[in-house]
C-alpha atoms as a PDB file:
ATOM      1  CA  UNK A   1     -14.673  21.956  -8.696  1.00  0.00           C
ATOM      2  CA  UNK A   2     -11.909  19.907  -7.774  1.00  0.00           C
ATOM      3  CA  UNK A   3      -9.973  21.184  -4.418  1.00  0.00           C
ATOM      4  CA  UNK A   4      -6.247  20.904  -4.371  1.00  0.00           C
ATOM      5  CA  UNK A   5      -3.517  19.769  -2.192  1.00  0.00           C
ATOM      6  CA  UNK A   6      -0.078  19.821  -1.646  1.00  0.00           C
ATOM      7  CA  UNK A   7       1.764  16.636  -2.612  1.00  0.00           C
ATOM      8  CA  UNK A   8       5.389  16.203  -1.110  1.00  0.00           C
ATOM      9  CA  UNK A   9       8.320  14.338  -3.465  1.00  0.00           C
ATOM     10  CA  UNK A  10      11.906  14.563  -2.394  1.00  0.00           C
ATOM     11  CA  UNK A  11      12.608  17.976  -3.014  1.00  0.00           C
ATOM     12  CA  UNK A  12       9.290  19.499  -4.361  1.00  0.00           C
ATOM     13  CA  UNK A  13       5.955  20.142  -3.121  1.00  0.00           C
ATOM     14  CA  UNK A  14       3.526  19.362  -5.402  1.00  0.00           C
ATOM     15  CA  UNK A  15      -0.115  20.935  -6.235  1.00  0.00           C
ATOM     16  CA  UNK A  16      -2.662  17.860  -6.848  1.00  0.00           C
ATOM     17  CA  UNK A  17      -6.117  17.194  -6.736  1.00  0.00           C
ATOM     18  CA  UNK A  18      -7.478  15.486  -3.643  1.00  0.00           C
ATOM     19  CA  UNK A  19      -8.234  12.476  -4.888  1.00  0.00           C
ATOM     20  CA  UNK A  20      -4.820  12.126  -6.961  1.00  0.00           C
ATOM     21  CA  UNK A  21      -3.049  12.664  -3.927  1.00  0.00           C
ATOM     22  CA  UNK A  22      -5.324   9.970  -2.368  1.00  0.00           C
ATOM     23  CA  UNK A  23      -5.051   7.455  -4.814  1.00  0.00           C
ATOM     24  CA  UNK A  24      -1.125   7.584  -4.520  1.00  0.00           C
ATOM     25  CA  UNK A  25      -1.217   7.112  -0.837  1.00  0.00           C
ATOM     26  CA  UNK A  26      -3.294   3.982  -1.429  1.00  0.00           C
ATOM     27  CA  UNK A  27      -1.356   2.379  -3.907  1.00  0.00           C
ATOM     28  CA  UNK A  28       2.234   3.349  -1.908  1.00  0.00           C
ATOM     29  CA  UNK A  29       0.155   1.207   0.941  1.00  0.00           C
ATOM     30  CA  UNK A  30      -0.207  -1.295  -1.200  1.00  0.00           C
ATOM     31  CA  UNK A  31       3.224  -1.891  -2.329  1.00  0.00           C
ATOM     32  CA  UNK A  32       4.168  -1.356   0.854  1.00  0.00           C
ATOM     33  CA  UNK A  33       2.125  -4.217   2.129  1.00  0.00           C
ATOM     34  CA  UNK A  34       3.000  -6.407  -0.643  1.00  0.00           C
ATOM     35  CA  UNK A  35       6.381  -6.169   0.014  1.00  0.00           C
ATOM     36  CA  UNK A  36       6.701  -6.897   3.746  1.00  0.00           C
ATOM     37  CA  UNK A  37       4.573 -10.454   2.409  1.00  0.00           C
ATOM     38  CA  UNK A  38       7.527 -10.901   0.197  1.00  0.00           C
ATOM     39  CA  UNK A  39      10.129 -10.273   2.691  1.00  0.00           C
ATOM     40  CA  UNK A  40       7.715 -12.604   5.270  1.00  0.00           C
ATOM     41  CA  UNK A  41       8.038 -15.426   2.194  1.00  0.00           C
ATOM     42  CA  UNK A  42      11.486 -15.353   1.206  1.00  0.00           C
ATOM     43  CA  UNK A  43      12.760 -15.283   4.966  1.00  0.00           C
ATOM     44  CA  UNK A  44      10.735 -17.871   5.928  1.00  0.00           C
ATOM     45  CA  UNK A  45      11.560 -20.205   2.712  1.00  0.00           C
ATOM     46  CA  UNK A  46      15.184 -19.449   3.691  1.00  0.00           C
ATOM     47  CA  UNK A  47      14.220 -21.122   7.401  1.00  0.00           C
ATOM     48  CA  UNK A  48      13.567 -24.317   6.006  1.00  0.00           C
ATOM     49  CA  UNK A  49      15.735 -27.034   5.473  1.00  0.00           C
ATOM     50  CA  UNK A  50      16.345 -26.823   1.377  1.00  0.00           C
ATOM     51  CA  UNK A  51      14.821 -23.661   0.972  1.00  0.00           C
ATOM     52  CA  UNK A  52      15.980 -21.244  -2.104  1.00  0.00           C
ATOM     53  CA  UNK A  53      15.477 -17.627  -2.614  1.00  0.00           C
ATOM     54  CA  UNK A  54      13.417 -18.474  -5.484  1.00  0.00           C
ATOM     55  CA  UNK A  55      11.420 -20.826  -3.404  1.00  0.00           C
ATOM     56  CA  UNK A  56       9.969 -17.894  -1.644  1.00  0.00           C
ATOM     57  CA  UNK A  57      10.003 -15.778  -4.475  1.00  0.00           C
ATOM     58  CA  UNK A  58       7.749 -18.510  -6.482  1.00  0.00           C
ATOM     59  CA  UNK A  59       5.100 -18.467  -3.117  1.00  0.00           C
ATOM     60  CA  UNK A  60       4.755 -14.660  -3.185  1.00  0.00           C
ATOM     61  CA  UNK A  61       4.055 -14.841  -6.924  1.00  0.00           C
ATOM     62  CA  UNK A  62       1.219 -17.362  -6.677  1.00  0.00           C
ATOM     63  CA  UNK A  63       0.480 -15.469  -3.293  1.00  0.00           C
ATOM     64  CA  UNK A  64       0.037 -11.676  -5.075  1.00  0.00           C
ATOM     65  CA  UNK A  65      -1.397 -12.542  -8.021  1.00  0.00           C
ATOM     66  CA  UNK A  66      -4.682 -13.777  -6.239  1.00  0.00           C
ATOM     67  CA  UNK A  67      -7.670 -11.195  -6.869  1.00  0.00           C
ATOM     68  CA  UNK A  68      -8.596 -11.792  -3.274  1.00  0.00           C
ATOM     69  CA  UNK A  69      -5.535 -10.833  -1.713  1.00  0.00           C
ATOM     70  CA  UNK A  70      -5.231  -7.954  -4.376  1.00  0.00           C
ATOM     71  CA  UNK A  71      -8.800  -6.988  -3.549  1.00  0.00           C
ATOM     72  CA  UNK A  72      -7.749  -7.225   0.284  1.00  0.00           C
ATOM     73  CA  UNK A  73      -4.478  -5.345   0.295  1.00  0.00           C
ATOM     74  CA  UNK A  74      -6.807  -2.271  -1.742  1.00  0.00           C
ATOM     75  CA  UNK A  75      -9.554  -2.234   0.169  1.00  0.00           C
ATOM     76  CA  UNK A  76      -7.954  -1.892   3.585  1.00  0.00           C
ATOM     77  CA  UNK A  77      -5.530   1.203   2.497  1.00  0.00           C
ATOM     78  CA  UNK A  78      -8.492   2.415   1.145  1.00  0.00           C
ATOM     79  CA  UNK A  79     -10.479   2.119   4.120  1.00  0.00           C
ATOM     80  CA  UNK A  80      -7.914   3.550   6.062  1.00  0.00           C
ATOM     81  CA  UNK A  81      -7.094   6.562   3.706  1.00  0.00           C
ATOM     82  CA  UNK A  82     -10.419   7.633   3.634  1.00  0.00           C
ATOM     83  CA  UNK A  83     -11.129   7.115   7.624  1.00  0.00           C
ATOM     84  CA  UNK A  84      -7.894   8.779   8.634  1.00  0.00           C
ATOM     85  CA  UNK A  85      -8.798  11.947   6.789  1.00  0.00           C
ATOM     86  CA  UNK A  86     -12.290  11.699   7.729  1.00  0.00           C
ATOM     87  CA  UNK A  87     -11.184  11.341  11.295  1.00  0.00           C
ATOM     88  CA  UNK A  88      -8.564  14.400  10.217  1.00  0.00           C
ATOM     89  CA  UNK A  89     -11.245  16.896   9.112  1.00  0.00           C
ATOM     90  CA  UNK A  90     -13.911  15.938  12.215  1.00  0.00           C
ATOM     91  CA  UNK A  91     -11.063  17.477  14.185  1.00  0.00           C
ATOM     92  CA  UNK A  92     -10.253  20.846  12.435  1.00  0.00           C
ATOM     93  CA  UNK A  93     -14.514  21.194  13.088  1.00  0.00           C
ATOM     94  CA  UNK A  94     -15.128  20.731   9.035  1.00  0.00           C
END
């Protein structure tokens, strides 16, 4: 039995199971993350003297496409998903 929650969008709320609704939290984290490292790499490629947009663009490619960073960036939303509702339901007395 699969329990159900409500998933908000702009402009709808949304039934979905747990761990769909859990699973889209995590990823969102993870683009989330990966962006502010590309906004870190292209700003500071633009600091240096001959630096290009693409320059920075070119590091955060090699930079994301590790497994280690991937593996890093997942694991800590994950972690932190699953400990903030854990910490969520120890406080309703579940």
């Amino acid at each position: 039995m699969s329990e159900k929650t409500i998933l908000v969008v702009p402009g709808k709320k949304l039934t979905v199971p747990r761990l769909l609704k859990r699973g889209l939290q995590i990823l969102a984290a993870v683009a989330i993350t990966s962006g502010v490292a590309l906004a870190i790499l292209i700003g500071s490629g633009l600091l240096v003297p001959r630096g290009r947009l693409s320059q920075g663009w070119d590091v955060w490619v090699s930079f994301i496409n590790r497994t280690d960073i991937l593996a890093t960036m997942v694991l800590t939303a994950l972690v932190t998903v699953l400990f903030v509702y854990w910490q969520r339901d120890h406080e309703r007395g579940k």
